[in-house]
N, C-alpha and C. Protein backbone atom coordinates (compact mmCIF):
# COMPACT_ATOMS: atom_id res chain seq x y z
N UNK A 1 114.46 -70.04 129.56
CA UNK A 1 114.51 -70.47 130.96
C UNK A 1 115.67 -71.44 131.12
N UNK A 2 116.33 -71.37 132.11
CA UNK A 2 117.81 -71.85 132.14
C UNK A 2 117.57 -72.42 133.85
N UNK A 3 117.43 -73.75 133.76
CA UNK A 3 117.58 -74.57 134.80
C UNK A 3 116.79 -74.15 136.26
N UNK A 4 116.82 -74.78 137.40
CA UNK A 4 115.83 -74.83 138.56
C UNK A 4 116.84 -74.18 140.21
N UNK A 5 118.15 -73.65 139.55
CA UNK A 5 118.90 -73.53 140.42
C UNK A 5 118.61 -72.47 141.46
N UNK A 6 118.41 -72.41 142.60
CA UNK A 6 117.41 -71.30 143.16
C UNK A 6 118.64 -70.49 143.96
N UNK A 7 118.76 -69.47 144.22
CA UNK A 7 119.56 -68.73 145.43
C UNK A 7 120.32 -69.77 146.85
N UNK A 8 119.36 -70.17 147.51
CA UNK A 8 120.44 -71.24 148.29
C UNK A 8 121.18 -72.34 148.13
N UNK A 9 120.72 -72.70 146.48
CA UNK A 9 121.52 -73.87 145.73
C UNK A 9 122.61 -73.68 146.08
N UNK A 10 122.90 -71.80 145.35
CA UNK A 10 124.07 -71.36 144.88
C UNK A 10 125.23 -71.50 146.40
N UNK A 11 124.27 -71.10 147.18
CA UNK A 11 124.83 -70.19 148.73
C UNK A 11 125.65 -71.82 149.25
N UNK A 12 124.98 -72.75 148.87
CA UNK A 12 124.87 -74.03 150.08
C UNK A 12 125.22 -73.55 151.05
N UNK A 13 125.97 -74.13 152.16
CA UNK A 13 126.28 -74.41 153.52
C UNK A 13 127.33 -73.26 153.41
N UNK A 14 127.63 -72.56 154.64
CA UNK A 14 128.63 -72.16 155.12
C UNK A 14 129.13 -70.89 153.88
N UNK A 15 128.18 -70.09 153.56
CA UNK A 15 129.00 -69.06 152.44
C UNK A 15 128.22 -68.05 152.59
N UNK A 16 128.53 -68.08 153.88
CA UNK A 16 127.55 -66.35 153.95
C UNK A 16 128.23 -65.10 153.91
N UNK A 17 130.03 -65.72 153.37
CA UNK A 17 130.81 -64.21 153.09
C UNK A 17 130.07 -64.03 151.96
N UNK A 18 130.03 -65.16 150.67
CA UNK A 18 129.55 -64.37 149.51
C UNK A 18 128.36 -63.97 149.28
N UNK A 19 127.15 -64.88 150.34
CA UNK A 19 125.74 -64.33 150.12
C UNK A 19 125.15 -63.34 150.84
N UNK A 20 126.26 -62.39 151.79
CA UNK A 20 125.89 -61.26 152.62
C UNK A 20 125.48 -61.61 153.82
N UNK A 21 125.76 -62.87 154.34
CA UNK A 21 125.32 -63.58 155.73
C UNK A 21 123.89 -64.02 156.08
N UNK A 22 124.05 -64.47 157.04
CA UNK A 22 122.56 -65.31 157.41
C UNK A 22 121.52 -64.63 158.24
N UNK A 23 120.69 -63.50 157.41
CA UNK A 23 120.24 -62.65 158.20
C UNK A 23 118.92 -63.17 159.55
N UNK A 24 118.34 -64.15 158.66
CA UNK A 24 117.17 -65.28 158.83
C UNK A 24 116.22 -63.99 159.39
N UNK A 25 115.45 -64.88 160.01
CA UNK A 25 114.21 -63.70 160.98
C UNK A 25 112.81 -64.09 160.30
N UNK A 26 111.65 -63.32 161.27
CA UNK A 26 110.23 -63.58 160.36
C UNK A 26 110.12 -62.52 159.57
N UNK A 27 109.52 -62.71 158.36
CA UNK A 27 109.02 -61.75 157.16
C UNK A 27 108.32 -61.08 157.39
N UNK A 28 107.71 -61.40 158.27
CA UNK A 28 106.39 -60.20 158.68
C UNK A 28 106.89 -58.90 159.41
N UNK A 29 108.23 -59.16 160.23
CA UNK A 29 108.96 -57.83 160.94
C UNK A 29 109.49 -57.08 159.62
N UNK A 30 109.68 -57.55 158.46
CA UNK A 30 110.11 -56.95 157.32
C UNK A 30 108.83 -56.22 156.69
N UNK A 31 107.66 -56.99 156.60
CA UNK A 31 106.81 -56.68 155.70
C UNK A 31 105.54 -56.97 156.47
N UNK A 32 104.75 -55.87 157.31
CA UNK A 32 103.86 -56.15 158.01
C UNK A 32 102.47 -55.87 157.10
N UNK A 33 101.30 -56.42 157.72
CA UNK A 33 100.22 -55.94 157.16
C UNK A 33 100.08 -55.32 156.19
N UNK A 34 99.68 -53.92 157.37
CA UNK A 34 99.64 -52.78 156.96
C UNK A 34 100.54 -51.55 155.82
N UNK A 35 101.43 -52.22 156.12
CA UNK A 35 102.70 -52.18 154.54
C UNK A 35 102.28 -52.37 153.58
N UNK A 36 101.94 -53.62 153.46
CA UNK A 36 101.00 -54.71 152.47
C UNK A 36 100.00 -54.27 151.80
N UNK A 37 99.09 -53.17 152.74
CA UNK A 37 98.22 -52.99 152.55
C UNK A 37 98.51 -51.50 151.97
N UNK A 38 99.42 -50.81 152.11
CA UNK A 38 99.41 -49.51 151.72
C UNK A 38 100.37 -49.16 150.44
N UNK A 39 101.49 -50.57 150.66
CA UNK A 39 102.22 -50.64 149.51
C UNK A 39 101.07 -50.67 147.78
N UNK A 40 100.09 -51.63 148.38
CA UNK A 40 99.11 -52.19 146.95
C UNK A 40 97.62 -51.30 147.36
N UNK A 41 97.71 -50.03 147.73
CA UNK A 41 96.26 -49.89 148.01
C UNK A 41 95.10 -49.62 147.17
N UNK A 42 95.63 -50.20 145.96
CA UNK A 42 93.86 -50.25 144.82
C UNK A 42 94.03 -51.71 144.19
N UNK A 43 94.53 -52.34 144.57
CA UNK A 43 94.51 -53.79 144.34
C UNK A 43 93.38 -54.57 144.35
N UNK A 44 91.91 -53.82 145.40
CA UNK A 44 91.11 -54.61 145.62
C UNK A 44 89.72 -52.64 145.18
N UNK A 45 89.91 -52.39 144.58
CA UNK A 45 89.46 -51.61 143.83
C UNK A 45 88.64 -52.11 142.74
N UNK A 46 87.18 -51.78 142.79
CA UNK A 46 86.44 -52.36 142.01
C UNK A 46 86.23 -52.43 140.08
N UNK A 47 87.34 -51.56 139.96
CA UNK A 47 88.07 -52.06 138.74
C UNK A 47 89.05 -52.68 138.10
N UNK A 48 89.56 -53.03 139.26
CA UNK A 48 90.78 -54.32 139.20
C UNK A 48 90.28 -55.67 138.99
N UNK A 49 90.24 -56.28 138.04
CA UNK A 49 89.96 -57.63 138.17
C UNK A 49 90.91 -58.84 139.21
N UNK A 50 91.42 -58.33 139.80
CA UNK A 50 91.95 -59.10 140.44
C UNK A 50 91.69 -58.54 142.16
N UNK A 51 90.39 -57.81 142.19
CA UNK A 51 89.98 -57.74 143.52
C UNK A 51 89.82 -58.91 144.57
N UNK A 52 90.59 -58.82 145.97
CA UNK A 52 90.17 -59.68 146.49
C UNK A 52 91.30 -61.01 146.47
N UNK A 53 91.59 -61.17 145.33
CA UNK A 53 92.86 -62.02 145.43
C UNK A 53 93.99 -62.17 145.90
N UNK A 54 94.87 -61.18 145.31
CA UNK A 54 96.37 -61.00 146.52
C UNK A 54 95.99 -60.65 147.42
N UNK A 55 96.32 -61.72 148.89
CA UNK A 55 95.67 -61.36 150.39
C UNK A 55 97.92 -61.46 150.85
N UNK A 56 97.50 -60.66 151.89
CA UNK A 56 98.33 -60.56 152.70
C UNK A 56 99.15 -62.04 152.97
N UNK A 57 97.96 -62.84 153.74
CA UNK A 57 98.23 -64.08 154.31
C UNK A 57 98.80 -65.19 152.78
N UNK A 58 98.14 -64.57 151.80
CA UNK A 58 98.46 -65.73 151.19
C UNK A 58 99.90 -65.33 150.57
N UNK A 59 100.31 -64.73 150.57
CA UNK A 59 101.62 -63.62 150.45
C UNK A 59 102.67 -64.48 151.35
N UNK A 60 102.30 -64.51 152.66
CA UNK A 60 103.07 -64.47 153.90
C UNK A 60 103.25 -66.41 153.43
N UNK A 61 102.04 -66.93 153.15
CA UNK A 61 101.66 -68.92 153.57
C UNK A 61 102.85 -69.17 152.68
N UNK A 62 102.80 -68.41 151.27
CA UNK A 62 103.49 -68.57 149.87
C UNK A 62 105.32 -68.87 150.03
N UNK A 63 105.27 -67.48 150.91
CA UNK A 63 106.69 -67.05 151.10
C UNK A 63 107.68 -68.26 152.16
N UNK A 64 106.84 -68.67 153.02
CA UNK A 64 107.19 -69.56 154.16
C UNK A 64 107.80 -70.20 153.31
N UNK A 65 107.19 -71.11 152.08
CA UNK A 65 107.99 -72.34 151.05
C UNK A 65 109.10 -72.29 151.03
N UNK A 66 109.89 -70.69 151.25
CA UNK A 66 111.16 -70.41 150.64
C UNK A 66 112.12 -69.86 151.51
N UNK A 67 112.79 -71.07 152.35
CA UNK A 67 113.35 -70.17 153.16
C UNK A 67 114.73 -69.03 153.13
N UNK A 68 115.24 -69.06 151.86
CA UNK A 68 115.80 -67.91 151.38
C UNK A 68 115.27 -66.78 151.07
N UNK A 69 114.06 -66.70 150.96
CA UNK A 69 113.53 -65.61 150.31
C UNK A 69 113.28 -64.23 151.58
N UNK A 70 113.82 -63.26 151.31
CA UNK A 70 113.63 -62.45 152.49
C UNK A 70 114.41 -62.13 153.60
N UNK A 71 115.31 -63.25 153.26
CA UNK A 71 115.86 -63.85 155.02
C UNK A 71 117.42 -63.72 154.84
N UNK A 72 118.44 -62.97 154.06
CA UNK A 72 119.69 -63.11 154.08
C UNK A 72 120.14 -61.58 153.84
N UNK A 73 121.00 -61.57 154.67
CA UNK A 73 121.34 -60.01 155.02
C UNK A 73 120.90 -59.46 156.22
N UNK A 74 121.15 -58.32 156.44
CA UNK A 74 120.90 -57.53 157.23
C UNK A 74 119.41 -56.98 157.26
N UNK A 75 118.76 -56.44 158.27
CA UNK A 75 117.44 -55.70 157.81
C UNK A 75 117.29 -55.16 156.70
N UNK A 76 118.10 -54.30 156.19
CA UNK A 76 118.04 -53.04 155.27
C UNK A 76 118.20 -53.76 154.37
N UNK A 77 118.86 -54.68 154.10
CA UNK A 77 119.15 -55.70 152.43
C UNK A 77 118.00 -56.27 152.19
N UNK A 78 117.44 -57.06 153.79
CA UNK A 78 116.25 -57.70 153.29
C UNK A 78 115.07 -57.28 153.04
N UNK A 79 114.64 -55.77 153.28
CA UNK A 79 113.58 -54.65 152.89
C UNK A 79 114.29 -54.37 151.52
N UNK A 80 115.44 -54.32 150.90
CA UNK A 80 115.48 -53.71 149.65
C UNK A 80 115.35 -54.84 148.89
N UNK A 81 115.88 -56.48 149.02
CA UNK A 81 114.67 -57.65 148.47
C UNK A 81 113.79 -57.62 148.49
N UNK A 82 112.64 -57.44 149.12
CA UNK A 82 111.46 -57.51 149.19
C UNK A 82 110.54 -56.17 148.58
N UNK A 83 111.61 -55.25 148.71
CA UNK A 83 111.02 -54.15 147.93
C UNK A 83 111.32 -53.99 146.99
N UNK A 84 112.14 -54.59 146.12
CA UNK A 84 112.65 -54.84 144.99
C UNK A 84 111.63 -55.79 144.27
N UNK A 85 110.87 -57.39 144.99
CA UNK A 85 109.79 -58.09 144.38
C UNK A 85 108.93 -57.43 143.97
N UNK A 86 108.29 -56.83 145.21
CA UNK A 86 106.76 -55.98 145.02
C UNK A 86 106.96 -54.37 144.02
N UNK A 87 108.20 -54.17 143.54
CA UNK A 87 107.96 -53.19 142.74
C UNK A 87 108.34 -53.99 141.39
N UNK A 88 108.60 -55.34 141.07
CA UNK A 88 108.99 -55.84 140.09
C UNK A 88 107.51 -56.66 139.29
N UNK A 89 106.48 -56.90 140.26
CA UNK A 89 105.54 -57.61 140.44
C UNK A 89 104.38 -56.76 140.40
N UNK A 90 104.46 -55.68 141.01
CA UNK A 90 103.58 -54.67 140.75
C UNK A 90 103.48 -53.99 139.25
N UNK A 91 104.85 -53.60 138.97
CA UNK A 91 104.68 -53.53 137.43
C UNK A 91 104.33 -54.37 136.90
N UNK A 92 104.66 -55.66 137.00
CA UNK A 92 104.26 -56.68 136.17
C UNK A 92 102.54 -56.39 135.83
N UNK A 93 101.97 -55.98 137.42
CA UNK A 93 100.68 -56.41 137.08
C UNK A 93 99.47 -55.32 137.12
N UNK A 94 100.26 -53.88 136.92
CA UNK A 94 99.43 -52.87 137.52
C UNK A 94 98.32 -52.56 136.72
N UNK A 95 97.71 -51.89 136.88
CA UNK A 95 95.96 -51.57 136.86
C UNK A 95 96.04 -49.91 136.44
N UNK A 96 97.03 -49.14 136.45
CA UNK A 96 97.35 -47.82 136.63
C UNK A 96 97.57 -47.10 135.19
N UNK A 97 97.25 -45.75 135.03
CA UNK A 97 97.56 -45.58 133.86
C UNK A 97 98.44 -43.73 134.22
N UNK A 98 98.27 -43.20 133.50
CA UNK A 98 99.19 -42.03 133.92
C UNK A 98 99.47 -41.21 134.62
N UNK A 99 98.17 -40.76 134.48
CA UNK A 99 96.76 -39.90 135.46
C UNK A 99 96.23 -40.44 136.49
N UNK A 100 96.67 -41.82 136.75
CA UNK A 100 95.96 -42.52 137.77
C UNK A 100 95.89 -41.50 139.07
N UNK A 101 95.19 -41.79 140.11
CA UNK A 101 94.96 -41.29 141.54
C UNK A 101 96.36 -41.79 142.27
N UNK A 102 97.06 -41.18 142.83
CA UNK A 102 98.28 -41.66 143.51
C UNK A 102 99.21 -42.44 142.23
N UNK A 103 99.07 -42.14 140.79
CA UNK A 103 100.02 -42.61 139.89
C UNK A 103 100.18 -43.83 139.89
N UNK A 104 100.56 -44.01 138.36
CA UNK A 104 100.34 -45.51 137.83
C UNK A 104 100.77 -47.05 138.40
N UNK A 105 101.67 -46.49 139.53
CA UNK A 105 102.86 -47.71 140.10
C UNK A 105 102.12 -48.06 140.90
N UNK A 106 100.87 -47.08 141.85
CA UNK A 106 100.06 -47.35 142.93
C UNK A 106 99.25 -48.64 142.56
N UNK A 107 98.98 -49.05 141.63
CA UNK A 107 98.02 -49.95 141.25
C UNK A 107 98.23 -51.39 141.11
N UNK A 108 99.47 -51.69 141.64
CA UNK A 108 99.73 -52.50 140.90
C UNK A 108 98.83 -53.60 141.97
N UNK A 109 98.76 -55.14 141.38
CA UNK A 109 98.67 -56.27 141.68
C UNK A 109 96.88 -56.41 141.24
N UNK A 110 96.59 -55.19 140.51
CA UNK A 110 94.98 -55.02 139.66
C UNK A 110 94.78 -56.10 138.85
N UNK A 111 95.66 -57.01 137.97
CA UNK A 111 95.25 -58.03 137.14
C UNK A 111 96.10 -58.97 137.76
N UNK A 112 94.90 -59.93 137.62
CA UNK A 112 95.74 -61.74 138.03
C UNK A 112 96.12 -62.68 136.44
N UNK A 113 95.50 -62.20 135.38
CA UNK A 113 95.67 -62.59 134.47
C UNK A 113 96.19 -61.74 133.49
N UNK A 114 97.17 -62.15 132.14
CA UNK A 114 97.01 -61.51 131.24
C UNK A 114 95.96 -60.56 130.40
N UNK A 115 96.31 -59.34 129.96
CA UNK A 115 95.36 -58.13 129.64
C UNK A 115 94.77 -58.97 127.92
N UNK A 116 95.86 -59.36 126.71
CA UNK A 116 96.27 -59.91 125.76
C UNK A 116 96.72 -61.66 125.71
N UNK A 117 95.82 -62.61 126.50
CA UNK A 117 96.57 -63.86 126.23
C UNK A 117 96.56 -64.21 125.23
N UNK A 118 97.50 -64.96 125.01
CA UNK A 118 98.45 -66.03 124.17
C UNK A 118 98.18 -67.71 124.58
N UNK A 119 98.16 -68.51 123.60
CA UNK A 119 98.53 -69.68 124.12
C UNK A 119 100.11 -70.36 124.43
N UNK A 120 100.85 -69.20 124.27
CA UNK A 120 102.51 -69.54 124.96
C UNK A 120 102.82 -70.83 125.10
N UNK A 121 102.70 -71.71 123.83
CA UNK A 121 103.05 -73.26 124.12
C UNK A 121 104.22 -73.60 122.48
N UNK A 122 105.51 -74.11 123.67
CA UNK A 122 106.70 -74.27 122.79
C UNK A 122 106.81 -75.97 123.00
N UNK A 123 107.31 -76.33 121.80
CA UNK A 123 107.34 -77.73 121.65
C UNK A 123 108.11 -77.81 122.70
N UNK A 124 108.33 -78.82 123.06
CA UNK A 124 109.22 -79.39 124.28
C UNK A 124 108.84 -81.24 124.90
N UNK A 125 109.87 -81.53 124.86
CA UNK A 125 109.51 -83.26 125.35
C UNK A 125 109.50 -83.65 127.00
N UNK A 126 109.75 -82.19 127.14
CA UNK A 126 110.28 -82.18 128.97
C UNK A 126 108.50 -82.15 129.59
N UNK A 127 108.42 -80.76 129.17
CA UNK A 127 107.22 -80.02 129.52
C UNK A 127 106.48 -80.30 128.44
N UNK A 128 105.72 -81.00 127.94
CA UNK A 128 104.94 -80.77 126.90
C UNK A 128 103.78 -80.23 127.28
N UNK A 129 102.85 -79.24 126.08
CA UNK A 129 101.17 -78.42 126.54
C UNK A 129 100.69 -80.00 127.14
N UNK A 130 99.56 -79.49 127.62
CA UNK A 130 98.29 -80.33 127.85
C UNK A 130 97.49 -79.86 126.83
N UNK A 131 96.46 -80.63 125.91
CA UNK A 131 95.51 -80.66 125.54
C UNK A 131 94.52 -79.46 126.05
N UNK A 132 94.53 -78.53 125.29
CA UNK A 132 92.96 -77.18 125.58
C UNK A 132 93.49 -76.66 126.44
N UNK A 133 94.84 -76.65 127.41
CA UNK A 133 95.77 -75.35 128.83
C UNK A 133 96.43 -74.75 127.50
N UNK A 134 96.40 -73.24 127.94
CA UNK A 134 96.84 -72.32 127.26
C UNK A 134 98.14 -71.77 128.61
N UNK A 135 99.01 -71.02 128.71
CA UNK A 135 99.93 -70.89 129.40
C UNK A 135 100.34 -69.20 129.21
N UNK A 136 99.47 -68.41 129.33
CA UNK A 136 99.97 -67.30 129.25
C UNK A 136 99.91 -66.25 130.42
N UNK A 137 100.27 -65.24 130.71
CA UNK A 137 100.43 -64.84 131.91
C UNK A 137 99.29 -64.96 133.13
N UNK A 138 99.96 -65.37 134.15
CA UNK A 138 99.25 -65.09 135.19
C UNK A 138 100.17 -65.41 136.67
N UNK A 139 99.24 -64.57 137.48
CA UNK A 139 100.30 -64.14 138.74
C UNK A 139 100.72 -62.85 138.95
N UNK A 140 101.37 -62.53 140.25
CA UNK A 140 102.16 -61.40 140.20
C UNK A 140 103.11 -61.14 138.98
N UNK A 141 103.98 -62.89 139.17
CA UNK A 141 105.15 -62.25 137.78
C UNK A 141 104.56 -62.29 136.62
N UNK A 142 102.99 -62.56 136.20
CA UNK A 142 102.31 -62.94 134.82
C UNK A 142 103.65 -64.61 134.28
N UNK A 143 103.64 -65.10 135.17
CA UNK A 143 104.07 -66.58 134.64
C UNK A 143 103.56 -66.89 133.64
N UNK A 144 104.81 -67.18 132.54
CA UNK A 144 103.87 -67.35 131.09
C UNK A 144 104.61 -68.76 130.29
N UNK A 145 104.25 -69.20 129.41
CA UNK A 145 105.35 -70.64 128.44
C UNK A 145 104.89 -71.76 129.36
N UNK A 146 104.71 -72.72 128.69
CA UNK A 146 104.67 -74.14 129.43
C UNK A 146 106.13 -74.88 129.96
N UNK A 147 107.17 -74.30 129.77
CA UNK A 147 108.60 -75.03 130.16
C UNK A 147 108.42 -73.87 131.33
N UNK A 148 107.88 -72.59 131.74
CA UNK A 148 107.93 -72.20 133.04
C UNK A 148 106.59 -72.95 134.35
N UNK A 149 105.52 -73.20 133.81
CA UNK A 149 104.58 -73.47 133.94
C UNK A 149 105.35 -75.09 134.47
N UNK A 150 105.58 -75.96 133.89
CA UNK A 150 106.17 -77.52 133.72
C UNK A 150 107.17 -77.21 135.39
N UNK A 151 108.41 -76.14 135.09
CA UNK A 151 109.57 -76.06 136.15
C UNK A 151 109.18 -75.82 137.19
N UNK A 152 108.03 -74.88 136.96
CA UNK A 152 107.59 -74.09 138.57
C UNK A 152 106.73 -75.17 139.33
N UNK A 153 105.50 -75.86 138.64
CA UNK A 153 105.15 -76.88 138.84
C UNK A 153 105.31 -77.91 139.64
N UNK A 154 106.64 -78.52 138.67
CA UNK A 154 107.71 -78.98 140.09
C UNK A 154 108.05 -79.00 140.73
N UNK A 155 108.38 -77.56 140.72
CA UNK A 155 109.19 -77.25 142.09
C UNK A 155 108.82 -76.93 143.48
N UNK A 156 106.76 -76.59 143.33
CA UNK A 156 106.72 -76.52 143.85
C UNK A 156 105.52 -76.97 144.76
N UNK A 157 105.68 -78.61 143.79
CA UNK A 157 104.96 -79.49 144.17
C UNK A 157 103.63 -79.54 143.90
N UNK A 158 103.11 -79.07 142.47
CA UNK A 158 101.80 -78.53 141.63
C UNK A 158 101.87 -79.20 140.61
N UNK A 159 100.85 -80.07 139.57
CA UNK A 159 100.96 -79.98 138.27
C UNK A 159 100.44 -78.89 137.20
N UNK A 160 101.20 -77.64 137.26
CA UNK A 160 100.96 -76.56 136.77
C UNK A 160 100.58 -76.73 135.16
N UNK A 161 101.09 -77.78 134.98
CA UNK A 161 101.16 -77.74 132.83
C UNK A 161 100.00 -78.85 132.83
N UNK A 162 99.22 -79.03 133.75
CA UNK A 162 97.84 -79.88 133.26
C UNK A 162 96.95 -78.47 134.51
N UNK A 163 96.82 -78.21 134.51
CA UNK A 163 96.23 -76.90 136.02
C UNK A 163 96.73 -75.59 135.72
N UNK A 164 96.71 -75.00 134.57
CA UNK A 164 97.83 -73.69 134.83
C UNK A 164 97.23 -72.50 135.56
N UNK A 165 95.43 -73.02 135.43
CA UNK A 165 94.49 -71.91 136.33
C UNK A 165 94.92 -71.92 137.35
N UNK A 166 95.35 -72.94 138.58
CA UNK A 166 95.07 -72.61 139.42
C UNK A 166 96.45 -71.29 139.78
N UNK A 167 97.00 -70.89 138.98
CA UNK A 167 97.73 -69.50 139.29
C UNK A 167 97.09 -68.32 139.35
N UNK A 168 96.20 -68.44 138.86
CA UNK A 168 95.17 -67.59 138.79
C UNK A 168 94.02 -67.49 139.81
N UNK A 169 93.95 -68.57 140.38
CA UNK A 169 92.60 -69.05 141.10
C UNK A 169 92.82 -69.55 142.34
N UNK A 170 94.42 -70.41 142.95
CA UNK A 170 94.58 -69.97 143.97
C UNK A 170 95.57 -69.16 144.58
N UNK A 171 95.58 -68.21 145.46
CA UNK A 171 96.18 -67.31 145.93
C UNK A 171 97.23 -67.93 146.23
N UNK A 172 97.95 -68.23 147.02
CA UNK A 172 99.46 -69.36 147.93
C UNK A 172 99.92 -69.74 146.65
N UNK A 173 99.60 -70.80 146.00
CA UNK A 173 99.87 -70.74 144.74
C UNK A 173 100.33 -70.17 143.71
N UNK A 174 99.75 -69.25 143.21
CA UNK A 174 99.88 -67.84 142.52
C UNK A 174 101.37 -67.13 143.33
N UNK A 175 100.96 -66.65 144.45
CA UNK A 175 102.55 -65.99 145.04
C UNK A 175 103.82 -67.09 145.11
N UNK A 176 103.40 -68.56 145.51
CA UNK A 176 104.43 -69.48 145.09
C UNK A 176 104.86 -68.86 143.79
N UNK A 177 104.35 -69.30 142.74
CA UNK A 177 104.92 -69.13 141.20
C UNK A 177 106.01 -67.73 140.83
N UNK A 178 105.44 -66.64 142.09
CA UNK A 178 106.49 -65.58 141.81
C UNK A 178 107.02 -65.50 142.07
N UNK A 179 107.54 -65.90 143.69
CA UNK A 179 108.51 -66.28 144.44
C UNK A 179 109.42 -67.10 143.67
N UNK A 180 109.10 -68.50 143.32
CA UNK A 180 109.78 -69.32 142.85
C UNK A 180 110.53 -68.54 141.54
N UNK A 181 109.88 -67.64 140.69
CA UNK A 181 110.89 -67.20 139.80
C UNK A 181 111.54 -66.56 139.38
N UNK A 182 111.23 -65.10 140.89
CA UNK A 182 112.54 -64.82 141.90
C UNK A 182 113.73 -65.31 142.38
N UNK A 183 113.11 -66.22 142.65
CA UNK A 183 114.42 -67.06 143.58
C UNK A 183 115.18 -68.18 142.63
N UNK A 184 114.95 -67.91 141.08
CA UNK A 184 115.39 -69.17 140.25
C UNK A 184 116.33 -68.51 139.37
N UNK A 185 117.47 -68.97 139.11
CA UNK A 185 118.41 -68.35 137.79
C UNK A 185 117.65 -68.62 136.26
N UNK A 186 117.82 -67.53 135.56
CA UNK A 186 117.16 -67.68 134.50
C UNK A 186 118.48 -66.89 133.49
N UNK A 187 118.59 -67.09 132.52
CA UNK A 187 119.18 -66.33 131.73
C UNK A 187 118.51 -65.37 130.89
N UNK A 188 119.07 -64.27 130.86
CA UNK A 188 120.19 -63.69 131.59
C UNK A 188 120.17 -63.39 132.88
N UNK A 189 118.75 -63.53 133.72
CA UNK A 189 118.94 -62.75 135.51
C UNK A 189 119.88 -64.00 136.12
N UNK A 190 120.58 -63.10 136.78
CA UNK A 190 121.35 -63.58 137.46
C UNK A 190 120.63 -64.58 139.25
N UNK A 191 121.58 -65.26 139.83
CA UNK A 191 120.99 -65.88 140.79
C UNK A 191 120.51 -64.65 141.82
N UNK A 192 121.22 -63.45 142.03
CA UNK A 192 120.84 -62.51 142.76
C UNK A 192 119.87 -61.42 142.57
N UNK A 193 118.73 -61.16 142.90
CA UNK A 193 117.65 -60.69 142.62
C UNK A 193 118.13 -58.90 141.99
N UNK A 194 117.51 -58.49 140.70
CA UNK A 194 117.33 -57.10 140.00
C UNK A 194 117.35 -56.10 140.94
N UNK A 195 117.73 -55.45 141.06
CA UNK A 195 117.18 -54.12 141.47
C UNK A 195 116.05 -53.23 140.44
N UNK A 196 115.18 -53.62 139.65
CA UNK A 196 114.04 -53.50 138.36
C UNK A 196 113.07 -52.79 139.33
N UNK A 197 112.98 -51.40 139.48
CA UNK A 197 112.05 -50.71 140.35
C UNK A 197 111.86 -50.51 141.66
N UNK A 198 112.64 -50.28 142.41
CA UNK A 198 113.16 -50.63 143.15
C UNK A 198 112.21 -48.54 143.93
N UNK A 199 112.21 -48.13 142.75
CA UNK A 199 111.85 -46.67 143.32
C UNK A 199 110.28 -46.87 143.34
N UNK A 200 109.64 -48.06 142.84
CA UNK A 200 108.35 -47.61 143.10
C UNK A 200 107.80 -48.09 144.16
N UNK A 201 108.25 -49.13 145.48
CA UNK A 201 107.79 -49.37 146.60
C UNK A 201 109.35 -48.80 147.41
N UNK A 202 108.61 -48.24 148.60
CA UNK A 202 109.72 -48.20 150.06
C UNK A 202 108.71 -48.27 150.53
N UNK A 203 110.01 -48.56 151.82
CA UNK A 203 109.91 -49.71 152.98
C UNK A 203 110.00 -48.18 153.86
N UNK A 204 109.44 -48.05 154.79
CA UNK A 204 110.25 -46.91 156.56
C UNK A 204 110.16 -47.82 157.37
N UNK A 205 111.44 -47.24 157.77
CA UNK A 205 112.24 -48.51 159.72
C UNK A 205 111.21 -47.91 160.64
């Protein structure tokens, strides 16, 4: 993990030749409901352990934090961001297997937690573990390590590395943590978001 520098760090003031301009607008004309709802439709499927959790709203409360996120470019750029998260996030967290009903990508956002945890705790004097918090995936992005847990934390105004449940437990929260590490340079991802699946959610105008 390589520093807290987020997408509008990079952009500051006045550089919307290089960041594709200032598309701004509400997220919800990008990503309505019912999108939401059809993009993830076994998410709340009674074999998903993570029924019930990713809500729409808490999606939408999460996203507000960030006002880069969603909001730069044109329509069509900012549907291929956003459809670029939810197919990056969906893999992360799908529920699907080959044979699935509507195929394996359909499933995603089925686990809020790791399938295999780990206690993912690296020495560090920055972030150090807490005592009995284990740090292994959870969330859309499966947020995992206590130096991500410690950064995100921060950033977004949580003590995640003494609390790492509540990524798990509260919703706003939980989509904070993915957002935030979307929108954060990491090495090697670059400050500008993957195109990493990009074929398993669309968007129609």
């Amino acid at each position: 993990m390589v520093g807290v520098e987020t997408r509008d760090d990079y952009c500051g003031n006045g550089c919307q030749s290089q960041c594709g301009g200032g598309g701004g607008g509400d997220l919800g004309s990008i990503i309505s409901s019912g999108k939401f709802d059809e993009m993830l439709k076994h998410r709340n499927d009674g074999g998903c352990p993570g029924k019930g959790f990713y809500t729409y709203n808490a999606f939408i409360s999460a996203a507000n934090a960030f006002p880069g996120f969603g909001t730069t470019g044109d329509a069509a750029t900012r549907k291929k961001e956003i459809a670029a998260f939810f197919g990056q996030t969906s893999h992360e967290t799908t529920g699907g297997w080959q044979t699935a009903p509507d195929g394996p990508y359909a499933w995603g956002y089925c686990f809020v937690k790791e399938q295999n945890p780990g206690a993912y705790c690296s020495p560090s004097s920055t972030y150090p573990c807490a005592g009995g918090k284990q740090y292994y995936g959870r969330g859309p992005v499966q947020l995992s390590w206590n130096y991500n847990y410690g950064q995100c934390g921060k950033a977004i105004g949580v003590d995640l590395l003494n609390n790492p449940d509540l990524v798990a437990t509260d919703p706003v929260i939980s989509f904070k943590t993915a957002i935030w590490f979307w929108m954060t340079a990491q090495s090697p991802k670059t400050l500008v978001p993957q195109r990493h699946h990009w074929e398993l959610v669309t968007f129609q105008c």
